[in-house]
C-alpha atoms as a PDB file:
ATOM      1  CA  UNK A   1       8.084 -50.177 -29.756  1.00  0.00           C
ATOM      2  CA  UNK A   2      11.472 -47.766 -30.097  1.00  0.00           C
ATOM      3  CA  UNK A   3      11.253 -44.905 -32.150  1.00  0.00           C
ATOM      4  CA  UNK A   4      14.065 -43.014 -34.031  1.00  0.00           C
ATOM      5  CA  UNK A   5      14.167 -39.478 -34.506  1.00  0.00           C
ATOM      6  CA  UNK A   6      11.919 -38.640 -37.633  1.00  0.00           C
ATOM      7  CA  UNK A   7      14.496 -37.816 -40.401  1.00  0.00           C
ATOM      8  CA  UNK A   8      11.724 -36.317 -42.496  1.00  0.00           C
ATOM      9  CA  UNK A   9      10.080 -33.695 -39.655  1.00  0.00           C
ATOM     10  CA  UNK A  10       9.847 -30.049 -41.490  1.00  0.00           C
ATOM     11  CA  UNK A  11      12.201 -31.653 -44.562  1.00  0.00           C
ATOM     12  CA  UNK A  12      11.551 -30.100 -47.852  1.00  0.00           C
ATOM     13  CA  UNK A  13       8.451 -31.923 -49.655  1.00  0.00           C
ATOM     14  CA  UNK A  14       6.725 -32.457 -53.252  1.00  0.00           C
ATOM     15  CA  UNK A  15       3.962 -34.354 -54.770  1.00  0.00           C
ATOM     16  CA  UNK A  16       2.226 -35.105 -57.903  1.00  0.00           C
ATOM     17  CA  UNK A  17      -0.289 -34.781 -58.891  1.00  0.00           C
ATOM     18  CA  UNK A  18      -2.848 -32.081 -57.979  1.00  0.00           C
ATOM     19  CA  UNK A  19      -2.931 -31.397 -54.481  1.00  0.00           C
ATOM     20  CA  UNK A  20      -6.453 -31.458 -53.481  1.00  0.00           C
ATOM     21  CA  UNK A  21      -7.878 -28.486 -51.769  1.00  0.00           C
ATOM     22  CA  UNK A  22      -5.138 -27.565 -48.585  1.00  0.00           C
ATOM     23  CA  UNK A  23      -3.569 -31.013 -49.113  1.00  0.00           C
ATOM     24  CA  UNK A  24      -0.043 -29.322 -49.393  1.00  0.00           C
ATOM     25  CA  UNK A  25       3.168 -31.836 -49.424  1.00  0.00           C
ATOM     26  CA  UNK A  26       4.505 -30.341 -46.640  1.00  0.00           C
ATOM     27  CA  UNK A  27       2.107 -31.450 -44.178  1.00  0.00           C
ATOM     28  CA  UNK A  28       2.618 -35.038 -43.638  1.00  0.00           C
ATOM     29  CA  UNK A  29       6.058 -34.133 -41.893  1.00  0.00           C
ATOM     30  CA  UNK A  30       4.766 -31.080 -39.935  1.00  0.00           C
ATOM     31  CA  UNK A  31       4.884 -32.775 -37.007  1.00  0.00           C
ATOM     32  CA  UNK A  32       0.604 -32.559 -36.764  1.00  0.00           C
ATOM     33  CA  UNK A  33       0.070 -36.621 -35.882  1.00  0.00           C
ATOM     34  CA  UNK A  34      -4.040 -35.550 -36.204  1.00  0.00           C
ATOM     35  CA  UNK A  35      -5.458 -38.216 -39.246  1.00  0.00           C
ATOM     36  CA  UNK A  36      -8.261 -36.041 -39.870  1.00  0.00           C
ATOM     37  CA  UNK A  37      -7.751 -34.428 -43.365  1.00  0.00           C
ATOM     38  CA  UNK A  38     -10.742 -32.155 -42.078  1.00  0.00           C
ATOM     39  CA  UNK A  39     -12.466 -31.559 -45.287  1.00  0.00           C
ATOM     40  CA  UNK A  40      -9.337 -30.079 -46.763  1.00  0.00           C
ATOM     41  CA  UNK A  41      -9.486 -26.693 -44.414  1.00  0.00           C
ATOM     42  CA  UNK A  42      -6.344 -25.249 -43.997  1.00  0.00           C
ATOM     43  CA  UNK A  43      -6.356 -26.498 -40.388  1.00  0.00           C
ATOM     44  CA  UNK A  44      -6.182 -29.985 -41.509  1.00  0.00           C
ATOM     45  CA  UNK A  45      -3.029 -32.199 -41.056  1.00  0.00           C
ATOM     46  CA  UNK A  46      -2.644 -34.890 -43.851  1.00  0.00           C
ATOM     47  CA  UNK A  47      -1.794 -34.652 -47.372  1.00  0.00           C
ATOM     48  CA  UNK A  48      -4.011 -35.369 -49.939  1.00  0.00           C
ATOM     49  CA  UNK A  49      -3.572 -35.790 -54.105  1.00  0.00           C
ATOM     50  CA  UNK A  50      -6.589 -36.636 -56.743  1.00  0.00           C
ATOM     51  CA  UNK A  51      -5.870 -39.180 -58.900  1.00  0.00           C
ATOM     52  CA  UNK A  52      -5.034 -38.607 -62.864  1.00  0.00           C
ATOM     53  CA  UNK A  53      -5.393 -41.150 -65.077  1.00  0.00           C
ATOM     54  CA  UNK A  54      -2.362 -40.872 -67.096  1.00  0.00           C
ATOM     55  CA  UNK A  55      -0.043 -40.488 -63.831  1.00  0.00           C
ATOM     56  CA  UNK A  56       0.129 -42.497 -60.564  1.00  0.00           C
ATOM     57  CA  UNK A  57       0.296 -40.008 -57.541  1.00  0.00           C
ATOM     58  CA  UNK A  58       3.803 -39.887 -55.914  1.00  0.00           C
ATOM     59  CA  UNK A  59       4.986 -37.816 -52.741  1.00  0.00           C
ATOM     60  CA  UNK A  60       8.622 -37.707 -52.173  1.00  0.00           C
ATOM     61  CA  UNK A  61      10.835 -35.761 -49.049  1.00  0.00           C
ATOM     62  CA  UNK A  62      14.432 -34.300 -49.229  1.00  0.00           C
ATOM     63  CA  UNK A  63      16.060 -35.330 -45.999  1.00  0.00           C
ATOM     64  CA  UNK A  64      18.904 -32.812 -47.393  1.00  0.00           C
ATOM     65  CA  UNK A  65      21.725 -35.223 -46.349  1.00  0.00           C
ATOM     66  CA  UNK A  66      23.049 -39.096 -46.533  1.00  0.00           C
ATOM     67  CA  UNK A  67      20.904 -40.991 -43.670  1.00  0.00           C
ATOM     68  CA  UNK A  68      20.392 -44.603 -43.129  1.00  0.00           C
ATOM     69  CA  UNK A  69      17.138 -45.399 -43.132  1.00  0.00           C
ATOM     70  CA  UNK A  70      15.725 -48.563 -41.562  1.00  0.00           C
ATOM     71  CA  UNK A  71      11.977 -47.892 -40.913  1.00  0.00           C
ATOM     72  CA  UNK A  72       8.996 -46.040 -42.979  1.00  0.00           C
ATOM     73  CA  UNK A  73       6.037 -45.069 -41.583  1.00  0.00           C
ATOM     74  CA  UNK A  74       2.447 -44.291 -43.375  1.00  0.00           C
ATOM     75  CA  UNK A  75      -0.214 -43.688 -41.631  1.00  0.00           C
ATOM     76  CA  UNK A  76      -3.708 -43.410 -43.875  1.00  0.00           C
ATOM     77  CA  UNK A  77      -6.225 -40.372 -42.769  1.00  0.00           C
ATOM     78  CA  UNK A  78      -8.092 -41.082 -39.607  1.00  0.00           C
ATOM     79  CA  UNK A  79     -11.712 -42.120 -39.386  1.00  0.00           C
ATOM     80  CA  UNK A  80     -13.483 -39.128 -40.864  1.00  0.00           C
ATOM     81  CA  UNK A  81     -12.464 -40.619 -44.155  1.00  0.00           C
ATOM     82  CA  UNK A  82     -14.613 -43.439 -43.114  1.00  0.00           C
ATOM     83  CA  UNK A  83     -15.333 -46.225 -45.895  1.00  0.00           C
ATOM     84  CA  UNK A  84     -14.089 -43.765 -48.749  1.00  0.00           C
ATOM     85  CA  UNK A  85     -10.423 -44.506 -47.766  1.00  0.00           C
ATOM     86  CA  UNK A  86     -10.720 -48.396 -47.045  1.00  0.00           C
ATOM     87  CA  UNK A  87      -7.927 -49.921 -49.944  1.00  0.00           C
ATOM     88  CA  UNK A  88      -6.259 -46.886 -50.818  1.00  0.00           C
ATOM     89  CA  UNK A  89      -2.789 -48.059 -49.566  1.00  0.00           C
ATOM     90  CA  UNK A  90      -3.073 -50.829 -52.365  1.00  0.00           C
ATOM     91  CA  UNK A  91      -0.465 -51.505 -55.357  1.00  0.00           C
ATOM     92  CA  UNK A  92       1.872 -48.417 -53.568  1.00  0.00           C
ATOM     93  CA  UNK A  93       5.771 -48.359 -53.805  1.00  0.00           C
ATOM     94  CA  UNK A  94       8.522 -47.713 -51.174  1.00  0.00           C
ATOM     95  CA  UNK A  95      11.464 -46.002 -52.391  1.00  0.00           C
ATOM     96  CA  UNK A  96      14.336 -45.051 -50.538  1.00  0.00           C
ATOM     97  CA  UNK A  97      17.388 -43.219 -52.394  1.00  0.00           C
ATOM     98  CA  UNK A  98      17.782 -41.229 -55.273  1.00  0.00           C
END
């Protein structure tokens, strides 16, 4: 595997819709690579919406400048999630651009 730098590490950050407890934005590029969401403690590394019925969830991150962009990378929460998270990364959408 070869890695490129990761254009999005400590980029601005936003989401919709509610962030669920500490599930801040801002944490899926802090550089933490820990899956756990840890019960939403502030300590925890991934980001985390609920669900509305009237909008889909988004998350989006301002790499501030023109890049090429050949890879994305999503990684779902780690194992604590356990069966709750199984299908989540289902009907999603991959946009790069404005």
């Amino acid at each position: 595997c070869f890695f490129q730098e990761n254009l999005a590490f400590g980029k601005p950050t936003d989401q919709y819709f509610l962030k669920y407890k500490d599930g801040r934005s801002v944490k899926a590029v802090d550089g933490n690579s820990n899956t756990d969401f840890m019960k939403g403690e502030s300590q925890g590394s991934c980001t985390m919406t609920k669900q509305s019925k009237d909008v889909a969830p988004w998350w989006r991150v301002d790499l501030q400048q023109s890049q090429h962009v050949s890879e994305v990378y999503i990684v779902s929460r780690g194992s604590e999630c356990g069966q709750n998270c199984l299908g989540r990364f289902q009907n999603f959408e991959i946009t790069v651009g404005r």
